[in-house]
C-alpha atoms as a PDB file:
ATOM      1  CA  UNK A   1      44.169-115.009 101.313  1.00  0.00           C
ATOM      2  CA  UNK A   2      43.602-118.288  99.651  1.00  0.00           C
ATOM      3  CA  UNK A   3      45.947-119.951 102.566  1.00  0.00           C
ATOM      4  CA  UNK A   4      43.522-118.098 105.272  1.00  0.00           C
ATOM      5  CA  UNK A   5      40.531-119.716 103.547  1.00  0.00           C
ATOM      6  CA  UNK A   6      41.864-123.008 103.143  1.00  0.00           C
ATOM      7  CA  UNK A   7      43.185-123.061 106.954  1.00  0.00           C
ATOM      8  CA  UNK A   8      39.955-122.387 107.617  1.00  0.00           C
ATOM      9  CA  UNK A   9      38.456-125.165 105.853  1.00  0.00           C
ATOM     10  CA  UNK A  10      40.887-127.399 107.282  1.00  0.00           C
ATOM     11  CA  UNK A  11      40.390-126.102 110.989  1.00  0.00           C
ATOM     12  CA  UNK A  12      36.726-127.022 110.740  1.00  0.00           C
ATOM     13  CA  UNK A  13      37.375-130.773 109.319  1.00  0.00           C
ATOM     14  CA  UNK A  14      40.093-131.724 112.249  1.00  0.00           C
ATOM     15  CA  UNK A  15      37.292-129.983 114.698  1.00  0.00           C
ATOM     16  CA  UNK A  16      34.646-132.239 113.300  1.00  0.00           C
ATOM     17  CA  UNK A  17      36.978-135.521 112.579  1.00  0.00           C
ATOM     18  CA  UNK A  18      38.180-135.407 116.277  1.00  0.00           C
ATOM     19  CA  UNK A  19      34.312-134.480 117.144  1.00  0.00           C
ATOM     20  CA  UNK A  20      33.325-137.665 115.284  1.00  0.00           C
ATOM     21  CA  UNK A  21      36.045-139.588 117.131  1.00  0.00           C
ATOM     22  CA  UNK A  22      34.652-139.991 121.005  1.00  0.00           C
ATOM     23  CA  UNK A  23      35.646-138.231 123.181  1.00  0.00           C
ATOM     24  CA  UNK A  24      39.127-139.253 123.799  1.00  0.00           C
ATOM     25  CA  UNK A  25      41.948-136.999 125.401  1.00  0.00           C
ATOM     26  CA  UNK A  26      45.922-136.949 124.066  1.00  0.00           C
ATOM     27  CA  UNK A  27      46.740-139.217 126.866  1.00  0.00           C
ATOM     28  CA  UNK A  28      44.002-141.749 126.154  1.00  0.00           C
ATOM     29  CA  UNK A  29      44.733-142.123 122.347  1.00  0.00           C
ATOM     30  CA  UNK A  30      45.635-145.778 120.672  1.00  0.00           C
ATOM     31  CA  UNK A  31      49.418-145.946 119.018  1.00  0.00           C
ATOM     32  CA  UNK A  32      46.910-145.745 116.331  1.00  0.00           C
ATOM     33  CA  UNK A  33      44.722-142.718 117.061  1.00  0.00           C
ATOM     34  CA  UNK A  34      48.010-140.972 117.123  1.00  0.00           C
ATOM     35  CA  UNK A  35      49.379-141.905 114.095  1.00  0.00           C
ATOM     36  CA  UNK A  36      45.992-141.255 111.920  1.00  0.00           C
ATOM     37  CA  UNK A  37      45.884-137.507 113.350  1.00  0.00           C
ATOM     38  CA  UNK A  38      49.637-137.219 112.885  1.00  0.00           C
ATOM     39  CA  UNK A  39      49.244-138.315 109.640  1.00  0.00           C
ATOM     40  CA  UNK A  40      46.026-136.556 108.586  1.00  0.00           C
ATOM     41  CA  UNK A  41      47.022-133.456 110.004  1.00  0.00           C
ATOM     42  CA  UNK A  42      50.361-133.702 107.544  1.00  0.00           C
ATOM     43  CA  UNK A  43      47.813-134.334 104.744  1.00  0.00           C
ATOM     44  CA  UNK A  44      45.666-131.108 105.495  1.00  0.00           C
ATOM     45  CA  UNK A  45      49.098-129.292 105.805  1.00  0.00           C
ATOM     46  CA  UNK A  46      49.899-129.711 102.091  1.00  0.00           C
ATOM     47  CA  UNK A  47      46.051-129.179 101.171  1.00  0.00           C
ATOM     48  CA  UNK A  48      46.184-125.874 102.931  1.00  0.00           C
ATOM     49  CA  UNK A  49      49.690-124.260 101.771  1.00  0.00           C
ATOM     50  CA  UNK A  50      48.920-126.181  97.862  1.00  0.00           C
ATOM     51  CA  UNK A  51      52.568-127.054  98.688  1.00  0.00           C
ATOM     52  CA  UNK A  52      53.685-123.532  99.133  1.00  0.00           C
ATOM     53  CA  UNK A  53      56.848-124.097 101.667  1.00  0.00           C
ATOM     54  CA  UNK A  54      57.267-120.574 102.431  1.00  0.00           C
ATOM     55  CA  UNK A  55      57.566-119.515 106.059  1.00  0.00           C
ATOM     56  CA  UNK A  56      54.805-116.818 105.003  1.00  0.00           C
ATOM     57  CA  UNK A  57      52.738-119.417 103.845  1.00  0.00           C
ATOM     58  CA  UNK A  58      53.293-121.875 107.014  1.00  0.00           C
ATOM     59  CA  UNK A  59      52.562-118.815 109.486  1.00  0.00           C
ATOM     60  CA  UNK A  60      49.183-118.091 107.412  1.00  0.00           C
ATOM     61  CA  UNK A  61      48.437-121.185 107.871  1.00  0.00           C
ATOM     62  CA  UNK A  62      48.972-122.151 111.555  1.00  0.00           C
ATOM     63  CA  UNK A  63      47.976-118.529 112.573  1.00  0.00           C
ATOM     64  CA  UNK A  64      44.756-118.971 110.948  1.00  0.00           C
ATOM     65  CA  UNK A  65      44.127-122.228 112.555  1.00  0.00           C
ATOM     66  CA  UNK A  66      45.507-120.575 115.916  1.00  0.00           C
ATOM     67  CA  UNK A  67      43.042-117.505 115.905  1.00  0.00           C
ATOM     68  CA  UNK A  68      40.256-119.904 114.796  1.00  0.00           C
ATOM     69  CA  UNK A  69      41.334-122.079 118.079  1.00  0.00           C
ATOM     70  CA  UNK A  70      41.287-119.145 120.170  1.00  0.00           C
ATOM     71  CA  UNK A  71      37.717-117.845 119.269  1.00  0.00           C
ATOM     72  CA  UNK A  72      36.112-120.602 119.938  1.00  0.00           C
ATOM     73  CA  UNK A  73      37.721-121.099 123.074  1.00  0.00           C
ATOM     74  CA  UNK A  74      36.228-117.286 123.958  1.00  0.00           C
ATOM     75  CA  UNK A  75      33.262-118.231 122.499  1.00  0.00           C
ATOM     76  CA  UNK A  76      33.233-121.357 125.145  1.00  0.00           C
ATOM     77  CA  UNK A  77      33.846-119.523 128.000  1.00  0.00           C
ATOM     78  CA  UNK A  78      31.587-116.558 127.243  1.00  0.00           C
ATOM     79  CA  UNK A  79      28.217-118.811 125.531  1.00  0.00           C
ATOM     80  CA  UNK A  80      27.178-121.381 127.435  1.00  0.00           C
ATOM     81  CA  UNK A  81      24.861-122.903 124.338  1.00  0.00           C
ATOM     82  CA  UNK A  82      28.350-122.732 121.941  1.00  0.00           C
ATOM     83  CA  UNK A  83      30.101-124.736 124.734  1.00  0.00           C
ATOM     84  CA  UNK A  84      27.662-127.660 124.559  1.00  0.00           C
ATOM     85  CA  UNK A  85      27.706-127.576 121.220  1.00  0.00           C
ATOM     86  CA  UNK A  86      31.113-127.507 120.570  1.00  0.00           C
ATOM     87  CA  UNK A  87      32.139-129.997 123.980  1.00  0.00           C
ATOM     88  CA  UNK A  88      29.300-131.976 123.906  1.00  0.00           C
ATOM     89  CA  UNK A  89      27.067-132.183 127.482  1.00  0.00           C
ATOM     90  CA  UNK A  90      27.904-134.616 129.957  1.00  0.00           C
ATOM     91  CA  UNK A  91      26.246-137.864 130.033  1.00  0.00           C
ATOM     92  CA  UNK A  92      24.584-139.968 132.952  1.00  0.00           C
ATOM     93  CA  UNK A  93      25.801-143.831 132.436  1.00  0.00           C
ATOM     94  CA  UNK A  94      24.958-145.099 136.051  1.00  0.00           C
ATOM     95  CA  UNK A  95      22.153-144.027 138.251  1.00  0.00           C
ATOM     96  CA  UNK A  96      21.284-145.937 141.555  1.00  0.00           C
ATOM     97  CA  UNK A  97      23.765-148.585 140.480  1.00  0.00           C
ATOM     98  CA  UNK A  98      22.118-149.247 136.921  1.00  0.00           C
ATOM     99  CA  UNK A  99      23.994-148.821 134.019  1.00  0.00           C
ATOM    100  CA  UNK A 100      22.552-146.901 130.654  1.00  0.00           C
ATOM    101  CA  UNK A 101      24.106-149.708 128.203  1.00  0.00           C
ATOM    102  CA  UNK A 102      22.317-147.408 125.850  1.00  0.00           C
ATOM    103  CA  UNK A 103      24.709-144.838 126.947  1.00  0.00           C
ATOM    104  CA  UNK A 104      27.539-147.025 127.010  1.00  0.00           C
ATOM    105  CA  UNK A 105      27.196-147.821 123.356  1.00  0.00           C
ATOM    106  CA  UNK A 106      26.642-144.335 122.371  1.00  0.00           C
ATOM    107  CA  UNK A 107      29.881-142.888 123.813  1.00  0.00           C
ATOM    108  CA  UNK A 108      31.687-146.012 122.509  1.00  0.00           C
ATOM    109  CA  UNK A 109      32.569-147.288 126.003  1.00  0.00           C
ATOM    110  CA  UNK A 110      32.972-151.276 127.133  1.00  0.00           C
ATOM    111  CA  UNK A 111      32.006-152.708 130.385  1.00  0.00           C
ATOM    112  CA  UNK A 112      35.250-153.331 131.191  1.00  0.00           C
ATOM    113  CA  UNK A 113      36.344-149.957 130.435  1.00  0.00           C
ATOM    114  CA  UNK A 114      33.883-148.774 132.899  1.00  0.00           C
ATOM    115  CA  UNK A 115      34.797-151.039 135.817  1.00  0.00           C
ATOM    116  CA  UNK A 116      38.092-150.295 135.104  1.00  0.00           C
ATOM    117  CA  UNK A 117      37.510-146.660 135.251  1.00  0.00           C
ATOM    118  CA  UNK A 118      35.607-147.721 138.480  1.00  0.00           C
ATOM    119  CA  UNK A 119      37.976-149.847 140.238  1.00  0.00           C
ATOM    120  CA  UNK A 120      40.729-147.024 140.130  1.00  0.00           C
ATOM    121  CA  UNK A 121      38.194-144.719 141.696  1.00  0.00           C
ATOM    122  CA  UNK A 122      38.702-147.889 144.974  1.00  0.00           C
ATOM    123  CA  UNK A 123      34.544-148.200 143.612  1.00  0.00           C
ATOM    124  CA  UNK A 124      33.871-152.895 143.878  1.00  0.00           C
ATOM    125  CA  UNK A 125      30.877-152.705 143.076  1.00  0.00           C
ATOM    126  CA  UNK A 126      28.228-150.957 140.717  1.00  0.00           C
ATOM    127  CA  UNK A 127      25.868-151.028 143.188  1.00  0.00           C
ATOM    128  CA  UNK A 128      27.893-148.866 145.112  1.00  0.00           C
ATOM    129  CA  UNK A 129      27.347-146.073 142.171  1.00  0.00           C
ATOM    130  CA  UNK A 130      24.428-143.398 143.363  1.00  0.00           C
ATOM    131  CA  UNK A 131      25.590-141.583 139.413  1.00  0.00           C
ATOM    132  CA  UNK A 132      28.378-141.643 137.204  1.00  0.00           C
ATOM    133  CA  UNK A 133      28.633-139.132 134.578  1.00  0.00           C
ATOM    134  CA  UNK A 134      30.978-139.268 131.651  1.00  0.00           C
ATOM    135  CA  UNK A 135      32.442-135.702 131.357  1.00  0.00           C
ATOM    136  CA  UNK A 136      33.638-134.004 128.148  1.00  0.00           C
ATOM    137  CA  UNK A 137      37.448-134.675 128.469  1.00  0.00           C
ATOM    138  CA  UNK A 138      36.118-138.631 128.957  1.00  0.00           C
ATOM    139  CA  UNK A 139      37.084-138.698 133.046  1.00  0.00           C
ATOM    140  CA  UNK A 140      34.015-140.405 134.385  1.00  0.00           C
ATOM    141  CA  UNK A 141      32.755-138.659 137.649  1.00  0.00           C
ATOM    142  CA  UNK A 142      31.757-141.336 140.054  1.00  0.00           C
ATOM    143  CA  UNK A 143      29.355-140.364 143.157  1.00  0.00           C
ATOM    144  CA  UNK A 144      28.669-143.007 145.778  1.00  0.00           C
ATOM    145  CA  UNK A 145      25.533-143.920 148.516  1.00  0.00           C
ATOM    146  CA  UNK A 146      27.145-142.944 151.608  1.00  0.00           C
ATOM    147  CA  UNK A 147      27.627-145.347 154.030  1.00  0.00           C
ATOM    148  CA  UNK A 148      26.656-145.205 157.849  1.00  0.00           C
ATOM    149  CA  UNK A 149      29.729-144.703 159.110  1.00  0.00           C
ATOM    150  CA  UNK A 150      30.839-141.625 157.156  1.00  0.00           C
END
């Protein structure tokens, strides 16, 4: 039972270390990123099982953490409030071609990260931006004036 508990514990630090982090997908992780929660999830391992290397103690472990995943995933789907919380809202960082700089610095996000995000979406200009919302999974949503000829 100890195992469960500790699992637990440990479930709830990742959830709130990676929380902490930005919002950052697998794909968009720094060589670096990677190796801290490589190595910090191989630190919680032994903090968990208190070195036990039994395959009884390993399946407590990452069944624990695997239940724990699943709830809140049903809890996500089924409380809208929980999803927020737990995903964070998205967040407005152009409107009518101005950027929120304020936003920018609170989600950790350069200019040049931005026009980059903007220039693969074929988008020259900020002007050209009516909004652009960051999303949870940090894909930035870009919505443009239309044009005449559209």
């Amino acid at each position: 039972m100890e195992i469960v508990i500790r699992a637990a514990i440990a479930f709830v630090i990742l959830w709130a270390v990676t929380r902490a982090s930005g919002r950052s997908t697998l794909g968009e992780l720094s060589s670096f990123d990677l190796l801290l929660f490589v190595t910090m999830g191989d630190l919680i391992q032994q903090g968990v099982t208190m070195e036990d290397r039994s395959i009884t103690g390993g399946l407590l472990a990452v069944g624990t953490i695997a239940v724990l995943a699943f709830v809140l995933g049903l809890a996500n789907s089924r409380w809208p409030r929980i999803g927020r919380l737990l995903q964070g809202r998205p967040v407005v960082l152009i409107h009518n071609g101005r950027i929120d700089r304020g936003a920018l610095k609170r989600e950790r996000i350069g200019i040049n990260e931005l026009a980059m995000m903007a220039r693969l979406e074929r988008i020259e200009d900020f002007g050209q931006v009516r909004v652009a919302i960051l999303e949870a999974n940090r894909k930035v949503s870009f919505f443009t004036h239309a044009t005449p000829n559209e």
